[in-house]
PDB file of N, CA and C in Angstrom:
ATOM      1  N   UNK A   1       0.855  -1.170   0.000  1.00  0.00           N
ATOM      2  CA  UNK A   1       0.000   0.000   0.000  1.00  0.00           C
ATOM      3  C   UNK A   1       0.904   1.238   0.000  1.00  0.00           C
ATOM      4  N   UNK A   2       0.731   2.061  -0.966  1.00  0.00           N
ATOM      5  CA  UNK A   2       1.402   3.275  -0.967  1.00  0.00           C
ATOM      6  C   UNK A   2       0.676   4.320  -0.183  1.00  0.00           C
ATOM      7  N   UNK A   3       1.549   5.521   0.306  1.00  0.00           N
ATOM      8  CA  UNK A   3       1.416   6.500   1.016  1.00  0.00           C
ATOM      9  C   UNK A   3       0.019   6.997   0.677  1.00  0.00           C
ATOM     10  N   UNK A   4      -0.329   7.163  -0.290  1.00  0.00           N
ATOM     11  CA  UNK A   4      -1.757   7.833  -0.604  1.00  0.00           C
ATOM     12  C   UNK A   4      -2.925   7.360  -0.225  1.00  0.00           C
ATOM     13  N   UNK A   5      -2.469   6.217  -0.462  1.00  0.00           N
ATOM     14  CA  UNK A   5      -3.735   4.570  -0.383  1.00  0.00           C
ATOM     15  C   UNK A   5      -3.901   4.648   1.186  1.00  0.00           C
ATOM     16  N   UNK A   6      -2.307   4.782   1.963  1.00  0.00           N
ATOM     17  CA  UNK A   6      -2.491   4.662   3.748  1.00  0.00           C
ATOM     18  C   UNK A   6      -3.663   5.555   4.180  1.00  0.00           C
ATOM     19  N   UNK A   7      -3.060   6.695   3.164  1.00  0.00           N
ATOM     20  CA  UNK A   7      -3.866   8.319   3.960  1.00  0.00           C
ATOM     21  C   UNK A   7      -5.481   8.057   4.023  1.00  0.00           C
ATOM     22  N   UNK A   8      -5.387   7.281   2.699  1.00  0.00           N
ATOM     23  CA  UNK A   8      -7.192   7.398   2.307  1.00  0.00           C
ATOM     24  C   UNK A   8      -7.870   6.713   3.584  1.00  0.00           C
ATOM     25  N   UNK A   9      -6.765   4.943   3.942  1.00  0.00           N
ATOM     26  CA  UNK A   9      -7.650   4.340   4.451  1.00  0.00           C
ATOM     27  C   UNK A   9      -7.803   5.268   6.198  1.00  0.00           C
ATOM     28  N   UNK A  10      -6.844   5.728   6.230  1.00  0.00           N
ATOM     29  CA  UNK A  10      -7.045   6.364   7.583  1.00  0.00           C
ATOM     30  C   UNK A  10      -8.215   7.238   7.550  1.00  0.00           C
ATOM     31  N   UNK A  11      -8.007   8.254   6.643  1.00  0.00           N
ATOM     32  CA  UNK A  11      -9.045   8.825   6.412  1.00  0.00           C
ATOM     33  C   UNK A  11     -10.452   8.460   6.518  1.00  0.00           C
ATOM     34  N   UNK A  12     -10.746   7.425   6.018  1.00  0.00           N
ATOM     35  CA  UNK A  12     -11.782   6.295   5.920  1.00  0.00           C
ATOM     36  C   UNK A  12     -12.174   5.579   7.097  1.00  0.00           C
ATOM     37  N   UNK A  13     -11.258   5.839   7.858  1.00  0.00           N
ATOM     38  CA  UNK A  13     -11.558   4.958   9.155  1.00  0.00           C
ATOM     39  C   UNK A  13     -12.033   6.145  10.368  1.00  0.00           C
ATOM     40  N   UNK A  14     -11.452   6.870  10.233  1.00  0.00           N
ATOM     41  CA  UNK A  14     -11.706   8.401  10.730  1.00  0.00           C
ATOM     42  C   UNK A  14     -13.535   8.770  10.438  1.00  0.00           C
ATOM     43  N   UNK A  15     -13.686   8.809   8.999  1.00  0.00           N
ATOM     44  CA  UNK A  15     -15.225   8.906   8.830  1.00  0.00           C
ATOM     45  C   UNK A  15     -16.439   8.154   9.166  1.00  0.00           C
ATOM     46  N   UNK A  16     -15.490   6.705   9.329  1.00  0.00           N
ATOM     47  CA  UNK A  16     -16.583   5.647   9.402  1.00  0.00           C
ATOM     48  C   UNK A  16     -16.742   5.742  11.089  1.00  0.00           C
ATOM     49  N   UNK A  17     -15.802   6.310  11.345  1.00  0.00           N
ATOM     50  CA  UNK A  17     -16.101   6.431  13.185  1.00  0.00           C
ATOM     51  C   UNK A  17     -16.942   7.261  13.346  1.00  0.00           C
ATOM     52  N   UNK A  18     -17.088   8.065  12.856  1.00  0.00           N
ATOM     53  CA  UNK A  18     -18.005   9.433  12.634  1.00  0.00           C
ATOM     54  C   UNK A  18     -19.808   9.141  12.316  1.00  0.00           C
ATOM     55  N   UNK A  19     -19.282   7.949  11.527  1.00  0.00           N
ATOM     56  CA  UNK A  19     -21.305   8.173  10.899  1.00  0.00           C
ATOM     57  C   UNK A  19     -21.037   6.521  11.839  1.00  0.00           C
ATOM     58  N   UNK A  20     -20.626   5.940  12.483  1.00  0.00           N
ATOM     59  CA  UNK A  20     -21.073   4.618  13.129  1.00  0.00           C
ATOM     60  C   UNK A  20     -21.022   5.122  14.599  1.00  0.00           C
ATOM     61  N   UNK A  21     -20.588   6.146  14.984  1.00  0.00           N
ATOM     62  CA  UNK A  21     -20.845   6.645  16.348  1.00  0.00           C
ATOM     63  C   UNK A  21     -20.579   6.172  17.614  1.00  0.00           C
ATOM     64  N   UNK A  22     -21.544   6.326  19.026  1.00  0.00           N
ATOM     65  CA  UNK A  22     -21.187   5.832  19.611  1.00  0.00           C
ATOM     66  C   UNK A  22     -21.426   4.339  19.801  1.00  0.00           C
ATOM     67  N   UNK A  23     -20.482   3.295  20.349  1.00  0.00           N
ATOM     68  CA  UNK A  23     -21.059   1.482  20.132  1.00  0.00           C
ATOM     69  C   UNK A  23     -20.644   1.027  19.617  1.00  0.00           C
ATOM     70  N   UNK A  24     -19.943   1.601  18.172  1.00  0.00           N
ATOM     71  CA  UNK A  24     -19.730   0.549  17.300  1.00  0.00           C
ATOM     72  C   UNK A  24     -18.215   1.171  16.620  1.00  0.00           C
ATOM     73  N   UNK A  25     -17.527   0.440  16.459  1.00  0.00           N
ATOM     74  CA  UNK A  25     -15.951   0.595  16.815  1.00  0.00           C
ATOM     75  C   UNK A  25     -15.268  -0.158  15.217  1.00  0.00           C
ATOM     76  N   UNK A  26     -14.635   0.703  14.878  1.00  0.00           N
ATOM     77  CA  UNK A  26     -14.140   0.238  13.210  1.00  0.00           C
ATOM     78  C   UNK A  26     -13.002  -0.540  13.807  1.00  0.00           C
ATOM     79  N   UNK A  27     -12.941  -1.985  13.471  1.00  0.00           N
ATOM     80  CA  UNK A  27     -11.589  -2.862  13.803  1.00  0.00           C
ATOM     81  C   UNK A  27     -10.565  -2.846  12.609  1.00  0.00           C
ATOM     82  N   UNK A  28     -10.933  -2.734  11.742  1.00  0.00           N
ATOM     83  CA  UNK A  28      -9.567  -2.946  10.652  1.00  0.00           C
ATOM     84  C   UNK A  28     -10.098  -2.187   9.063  1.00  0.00           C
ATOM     85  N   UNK A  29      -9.391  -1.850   8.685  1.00  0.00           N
ATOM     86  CA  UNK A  29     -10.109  -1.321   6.950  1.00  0.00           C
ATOM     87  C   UNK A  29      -8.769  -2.098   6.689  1.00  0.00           C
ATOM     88  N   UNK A  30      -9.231  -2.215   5.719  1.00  0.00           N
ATOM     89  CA  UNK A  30      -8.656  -3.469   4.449  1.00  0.00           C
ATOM     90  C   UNK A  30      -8.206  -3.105   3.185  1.00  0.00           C
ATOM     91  N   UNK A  31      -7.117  -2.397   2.507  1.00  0.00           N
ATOM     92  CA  UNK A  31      -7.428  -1.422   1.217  1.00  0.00           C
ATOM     93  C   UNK A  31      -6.750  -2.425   0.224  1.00  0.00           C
ATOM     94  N   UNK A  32      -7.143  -2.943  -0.796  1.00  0.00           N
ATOM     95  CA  UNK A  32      -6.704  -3.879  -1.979  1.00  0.00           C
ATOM     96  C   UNK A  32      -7.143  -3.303  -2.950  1.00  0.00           C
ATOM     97  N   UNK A  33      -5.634  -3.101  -3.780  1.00  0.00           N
ATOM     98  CA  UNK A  33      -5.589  -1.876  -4.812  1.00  0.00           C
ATOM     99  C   UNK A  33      -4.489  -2.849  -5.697  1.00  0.00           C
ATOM    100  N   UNK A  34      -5.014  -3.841  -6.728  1.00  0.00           N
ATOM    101  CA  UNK A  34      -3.531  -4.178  -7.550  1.00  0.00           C
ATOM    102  C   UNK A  34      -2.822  -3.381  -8.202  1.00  0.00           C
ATOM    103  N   UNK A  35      -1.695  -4.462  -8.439  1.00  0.00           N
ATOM    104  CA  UNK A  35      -0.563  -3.379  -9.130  1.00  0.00           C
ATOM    105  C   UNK A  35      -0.750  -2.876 -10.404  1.00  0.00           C
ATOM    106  N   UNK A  36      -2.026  -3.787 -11.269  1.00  0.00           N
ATOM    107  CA  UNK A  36      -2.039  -3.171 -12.728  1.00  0.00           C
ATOM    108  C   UNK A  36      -2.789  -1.629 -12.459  1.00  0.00           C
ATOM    109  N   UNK A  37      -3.519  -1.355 -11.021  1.00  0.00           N
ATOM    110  CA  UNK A  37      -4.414  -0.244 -10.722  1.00  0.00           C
ATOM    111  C   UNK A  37      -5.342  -0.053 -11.167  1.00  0.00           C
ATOM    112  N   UNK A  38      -6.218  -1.254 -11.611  1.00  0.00           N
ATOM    113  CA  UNK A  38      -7.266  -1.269 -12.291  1.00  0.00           C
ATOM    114  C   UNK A  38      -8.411  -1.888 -11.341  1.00  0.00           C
ATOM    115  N   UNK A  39      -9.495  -1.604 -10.893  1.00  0.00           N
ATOM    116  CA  UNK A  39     -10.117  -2.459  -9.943  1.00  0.00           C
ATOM    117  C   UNK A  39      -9.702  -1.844  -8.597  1.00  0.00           C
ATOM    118  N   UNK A  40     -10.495  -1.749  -7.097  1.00  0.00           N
ATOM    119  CA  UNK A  40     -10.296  -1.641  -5.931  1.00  0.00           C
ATOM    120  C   UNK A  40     -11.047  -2.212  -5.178  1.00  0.00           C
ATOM    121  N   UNK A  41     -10.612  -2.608  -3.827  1.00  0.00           N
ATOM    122  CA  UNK A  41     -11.489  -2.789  -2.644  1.00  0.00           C
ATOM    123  C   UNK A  41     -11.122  -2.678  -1.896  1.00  0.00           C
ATOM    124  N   UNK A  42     -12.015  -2.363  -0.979  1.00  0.00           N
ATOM    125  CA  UNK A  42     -11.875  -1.949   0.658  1.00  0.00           C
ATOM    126  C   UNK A  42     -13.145  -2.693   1.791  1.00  0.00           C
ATOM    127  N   UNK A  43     -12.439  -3.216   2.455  1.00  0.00           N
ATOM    128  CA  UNK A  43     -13.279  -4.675   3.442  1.00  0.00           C
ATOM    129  C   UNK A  43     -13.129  -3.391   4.895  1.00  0.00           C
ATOM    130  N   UNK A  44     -14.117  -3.257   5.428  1.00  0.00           N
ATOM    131  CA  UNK A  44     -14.164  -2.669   7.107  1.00  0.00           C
ATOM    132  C   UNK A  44     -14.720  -3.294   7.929  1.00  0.00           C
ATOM    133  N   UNK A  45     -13.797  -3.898   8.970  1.00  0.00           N
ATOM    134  CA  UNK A  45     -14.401  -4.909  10.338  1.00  0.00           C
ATOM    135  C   UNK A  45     -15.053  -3.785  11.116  1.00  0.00           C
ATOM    136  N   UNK A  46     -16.575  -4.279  11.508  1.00  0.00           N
ATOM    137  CA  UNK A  46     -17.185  -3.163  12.761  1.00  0.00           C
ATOM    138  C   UNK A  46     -17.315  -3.883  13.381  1.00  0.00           C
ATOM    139  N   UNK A  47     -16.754  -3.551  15.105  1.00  0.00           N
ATOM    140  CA  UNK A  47     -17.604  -4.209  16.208  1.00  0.00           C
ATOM    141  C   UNK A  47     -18.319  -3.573  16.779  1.00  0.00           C
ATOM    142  N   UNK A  48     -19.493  -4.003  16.752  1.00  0.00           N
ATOM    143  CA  UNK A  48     -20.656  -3.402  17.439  1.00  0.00           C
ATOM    144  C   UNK A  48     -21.455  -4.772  18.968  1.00  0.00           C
ATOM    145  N   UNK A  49     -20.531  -4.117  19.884  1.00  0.00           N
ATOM    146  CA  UNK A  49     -20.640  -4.998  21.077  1.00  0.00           C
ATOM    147  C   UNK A  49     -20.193  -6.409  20.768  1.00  0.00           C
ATOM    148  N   UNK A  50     -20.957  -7.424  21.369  1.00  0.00           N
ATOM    149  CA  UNK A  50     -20.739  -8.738  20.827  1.00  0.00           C
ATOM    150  C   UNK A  50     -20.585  -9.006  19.160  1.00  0.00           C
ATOM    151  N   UNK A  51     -21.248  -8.603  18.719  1.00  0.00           N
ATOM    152  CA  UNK A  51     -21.167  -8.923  17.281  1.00  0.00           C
ATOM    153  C   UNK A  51     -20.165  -8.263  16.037  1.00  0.00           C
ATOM    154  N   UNK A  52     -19.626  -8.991  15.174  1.00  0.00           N
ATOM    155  CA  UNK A  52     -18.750  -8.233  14.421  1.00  0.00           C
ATOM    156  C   UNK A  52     -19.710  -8.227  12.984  1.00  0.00           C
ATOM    157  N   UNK A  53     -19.139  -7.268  12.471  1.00  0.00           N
ATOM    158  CA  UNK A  53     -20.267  -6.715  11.013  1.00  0.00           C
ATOM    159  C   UNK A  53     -18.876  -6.315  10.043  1.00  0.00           C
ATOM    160  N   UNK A  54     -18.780  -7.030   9.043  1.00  0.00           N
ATOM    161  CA  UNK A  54     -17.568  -6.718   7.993  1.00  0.00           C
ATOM    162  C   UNK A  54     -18.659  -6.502   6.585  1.00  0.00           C
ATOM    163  N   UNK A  55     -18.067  -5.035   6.265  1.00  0.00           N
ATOM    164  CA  UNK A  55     -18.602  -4.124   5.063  1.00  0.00           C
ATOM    165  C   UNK A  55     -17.328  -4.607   3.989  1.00  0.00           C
ATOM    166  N   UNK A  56     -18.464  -3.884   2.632  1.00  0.00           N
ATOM    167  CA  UNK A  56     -17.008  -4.169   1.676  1.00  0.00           C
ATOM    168  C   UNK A  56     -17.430  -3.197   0.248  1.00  0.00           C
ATOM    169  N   UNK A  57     -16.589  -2.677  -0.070  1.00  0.00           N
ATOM    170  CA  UNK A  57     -17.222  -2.181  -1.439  1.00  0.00           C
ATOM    171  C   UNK A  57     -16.028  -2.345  -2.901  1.00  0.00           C
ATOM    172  N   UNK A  58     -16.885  -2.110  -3.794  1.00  0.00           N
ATOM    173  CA  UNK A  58     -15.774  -2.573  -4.724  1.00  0.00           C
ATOM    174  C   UNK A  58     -15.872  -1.612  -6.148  1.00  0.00           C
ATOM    175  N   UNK A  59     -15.179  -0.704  -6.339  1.00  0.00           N
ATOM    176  CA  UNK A  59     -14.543   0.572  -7.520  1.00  0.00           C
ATOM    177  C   UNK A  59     -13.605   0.059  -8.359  1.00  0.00           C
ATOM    178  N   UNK A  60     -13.871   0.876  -9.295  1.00  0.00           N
ATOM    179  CA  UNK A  60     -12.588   0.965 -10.564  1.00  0.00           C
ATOM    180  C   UNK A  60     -11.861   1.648 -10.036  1.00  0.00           C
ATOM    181  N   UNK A  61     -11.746   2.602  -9.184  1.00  0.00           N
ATOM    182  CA  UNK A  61     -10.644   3.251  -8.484  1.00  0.00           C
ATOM    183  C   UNK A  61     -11.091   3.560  -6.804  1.00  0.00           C
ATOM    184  N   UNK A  62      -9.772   3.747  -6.238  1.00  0.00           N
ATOM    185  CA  UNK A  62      -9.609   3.827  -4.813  1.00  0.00           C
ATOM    186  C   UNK A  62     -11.112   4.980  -4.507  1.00  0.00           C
ATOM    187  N   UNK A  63     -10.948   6.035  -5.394  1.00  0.00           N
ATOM    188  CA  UNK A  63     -11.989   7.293  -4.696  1.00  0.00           C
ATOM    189  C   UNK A  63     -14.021   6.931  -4.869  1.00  0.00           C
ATOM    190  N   UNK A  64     -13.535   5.544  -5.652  1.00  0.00           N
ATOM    191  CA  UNK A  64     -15.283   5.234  -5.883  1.00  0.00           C
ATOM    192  C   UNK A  64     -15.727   4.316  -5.048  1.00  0.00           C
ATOM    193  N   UNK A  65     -14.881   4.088  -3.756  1.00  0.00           N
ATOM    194  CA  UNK A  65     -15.059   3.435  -2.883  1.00  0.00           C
ATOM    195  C   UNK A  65     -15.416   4.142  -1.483  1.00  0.00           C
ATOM    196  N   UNK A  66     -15.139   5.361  -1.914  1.00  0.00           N
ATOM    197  CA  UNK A  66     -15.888   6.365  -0.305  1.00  0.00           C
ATOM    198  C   UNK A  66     -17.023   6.418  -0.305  1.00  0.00           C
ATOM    199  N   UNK A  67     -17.572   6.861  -1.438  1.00  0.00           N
ATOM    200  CA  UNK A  67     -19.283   6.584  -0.779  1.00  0.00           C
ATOM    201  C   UNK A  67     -20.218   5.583  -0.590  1.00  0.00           C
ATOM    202  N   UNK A  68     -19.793   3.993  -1.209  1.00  0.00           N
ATOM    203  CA  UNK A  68     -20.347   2.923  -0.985  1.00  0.00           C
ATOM    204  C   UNK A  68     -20.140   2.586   0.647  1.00  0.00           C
ATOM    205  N   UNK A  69     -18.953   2.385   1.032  1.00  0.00           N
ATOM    206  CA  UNK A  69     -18.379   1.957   2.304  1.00  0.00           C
ATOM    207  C   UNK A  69     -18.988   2.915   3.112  1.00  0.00           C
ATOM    208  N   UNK A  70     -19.455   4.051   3.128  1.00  0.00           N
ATOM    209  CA  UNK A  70     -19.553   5.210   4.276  1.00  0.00           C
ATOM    210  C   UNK A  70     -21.521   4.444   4.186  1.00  0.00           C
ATOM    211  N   UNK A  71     -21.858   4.533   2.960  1.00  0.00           N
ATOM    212  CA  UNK A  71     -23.349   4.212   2.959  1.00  0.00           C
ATOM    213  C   UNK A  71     -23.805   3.161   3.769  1.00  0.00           C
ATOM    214  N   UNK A  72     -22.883   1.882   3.190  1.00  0.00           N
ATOM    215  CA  UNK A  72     -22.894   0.490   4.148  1.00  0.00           C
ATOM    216  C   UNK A  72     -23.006   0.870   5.764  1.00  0.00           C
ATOM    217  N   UNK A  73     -21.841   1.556   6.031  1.00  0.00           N
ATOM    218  CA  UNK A  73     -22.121   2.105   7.352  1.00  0.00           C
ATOM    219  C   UNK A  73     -22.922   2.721   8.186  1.00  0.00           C
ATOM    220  N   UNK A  74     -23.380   3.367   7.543  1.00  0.00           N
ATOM    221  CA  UNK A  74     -24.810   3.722   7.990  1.00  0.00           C
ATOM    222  C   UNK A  74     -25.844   2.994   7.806  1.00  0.00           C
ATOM    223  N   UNK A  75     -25.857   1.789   7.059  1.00  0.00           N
ATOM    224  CA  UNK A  75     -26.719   0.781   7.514  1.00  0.00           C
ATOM    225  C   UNK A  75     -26.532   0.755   8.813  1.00  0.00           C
ATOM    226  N   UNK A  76     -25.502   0.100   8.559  1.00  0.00           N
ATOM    227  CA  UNK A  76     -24.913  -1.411   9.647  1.00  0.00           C
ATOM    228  C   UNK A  76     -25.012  -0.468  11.404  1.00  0.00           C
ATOM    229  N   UNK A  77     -25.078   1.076  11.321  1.00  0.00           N
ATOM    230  CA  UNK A  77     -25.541   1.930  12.279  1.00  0.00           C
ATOM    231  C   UNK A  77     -27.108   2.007  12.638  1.00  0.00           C
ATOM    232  N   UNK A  78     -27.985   2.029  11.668  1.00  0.00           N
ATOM    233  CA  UNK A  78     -29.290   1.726  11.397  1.00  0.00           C
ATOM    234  C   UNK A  78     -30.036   0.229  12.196  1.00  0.00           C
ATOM    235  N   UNK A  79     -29.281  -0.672  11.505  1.00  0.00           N
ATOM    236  CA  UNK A  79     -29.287  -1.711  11.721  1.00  0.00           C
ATOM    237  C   UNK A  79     -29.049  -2.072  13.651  1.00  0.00           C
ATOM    238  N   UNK A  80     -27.794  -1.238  14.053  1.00  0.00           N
ATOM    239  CA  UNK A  80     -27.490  -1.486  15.397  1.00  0.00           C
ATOM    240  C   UNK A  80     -28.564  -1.320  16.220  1.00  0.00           C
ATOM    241  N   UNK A  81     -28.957   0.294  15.559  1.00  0.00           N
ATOM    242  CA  UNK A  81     -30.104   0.936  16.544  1.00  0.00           C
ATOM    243  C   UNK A  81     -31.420  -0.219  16.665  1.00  0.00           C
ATOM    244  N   UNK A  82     -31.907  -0.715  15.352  1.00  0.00           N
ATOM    245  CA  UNK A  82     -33.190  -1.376  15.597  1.00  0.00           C
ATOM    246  C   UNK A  82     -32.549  -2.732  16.430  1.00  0.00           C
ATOM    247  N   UNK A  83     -31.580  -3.180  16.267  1.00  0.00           N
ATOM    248  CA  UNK A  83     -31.239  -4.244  17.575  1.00  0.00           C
ATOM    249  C   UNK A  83     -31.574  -3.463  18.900  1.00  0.00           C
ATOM    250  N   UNK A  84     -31.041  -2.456  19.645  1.00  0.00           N
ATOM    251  CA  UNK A  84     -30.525  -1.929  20.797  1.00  0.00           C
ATOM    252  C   UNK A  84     -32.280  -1.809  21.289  1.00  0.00           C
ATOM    253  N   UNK A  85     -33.106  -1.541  19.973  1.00  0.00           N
ATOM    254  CA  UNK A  85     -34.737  -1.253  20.636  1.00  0.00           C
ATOM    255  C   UNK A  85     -35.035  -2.313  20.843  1.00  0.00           C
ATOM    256  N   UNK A  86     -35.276  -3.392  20.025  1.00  0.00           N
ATOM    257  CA  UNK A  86     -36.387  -4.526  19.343  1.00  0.00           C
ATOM    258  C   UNK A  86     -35.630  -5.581  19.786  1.00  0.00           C
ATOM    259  N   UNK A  87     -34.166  -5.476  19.394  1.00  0.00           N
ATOM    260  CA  UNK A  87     -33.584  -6.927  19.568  1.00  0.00           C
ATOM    261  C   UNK A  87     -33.319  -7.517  18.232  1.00  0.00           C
ATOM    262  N   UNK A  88     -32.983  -8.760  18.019  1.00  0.00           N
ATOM    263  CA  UNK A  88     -32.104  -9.428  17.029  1.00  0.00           C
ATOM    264  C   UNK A  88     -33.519  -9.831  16.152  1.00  0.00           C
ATOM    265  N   UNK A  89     -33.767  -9.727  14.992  1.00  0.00           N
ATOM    266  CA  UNK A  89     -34.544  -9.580  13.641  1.00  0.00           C
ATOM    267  C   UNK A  89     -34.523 -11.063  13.132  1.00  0.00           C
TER     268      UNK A  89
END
């Protein structure tokens, strides 16, 4: 992973803390970018209490992967809340 690719995923992990809030805790971003640079993905472990929730999105380039992954996340935030009321679905 080159310097740019690091920045993004930090970056990325930084935001996803942001829209997943309090509870739910980003464990790892994942950035897979081959060398021909054609194709990307990015895998994000969430733990949200007991349970782990792994997102993933997949671009022709590194930058078409911020708004899928941030969206997922706000499910998987969505998703927490109707557990925390209702319980497991």
């Amino acid at each position: 992973m080159n310097d740019a690719e690091m920045r993004f995923a930090e970056r990325l992990a930084e935001d996803l803390a942001q829209v997943l809030g309090v509870g739910i805790v980003v464990g790892d971003i994942e950035l897979d970018v081959p060398e021909s640079g054609r194709g990307a993905r990015v895998t994000a472990t969430l733990l949200a209490g007991p349970r782990v929730e792994t997102i993933e999105a997949v671009g022709a380039s590194v930058l078409e992967l911020y708004e899928p992954i941030v969206r997922r996340a706000a499910e998987v935030r969505l998703k927490d809340a109707f557990w925390q009321m209702i319980g497991p679905a």
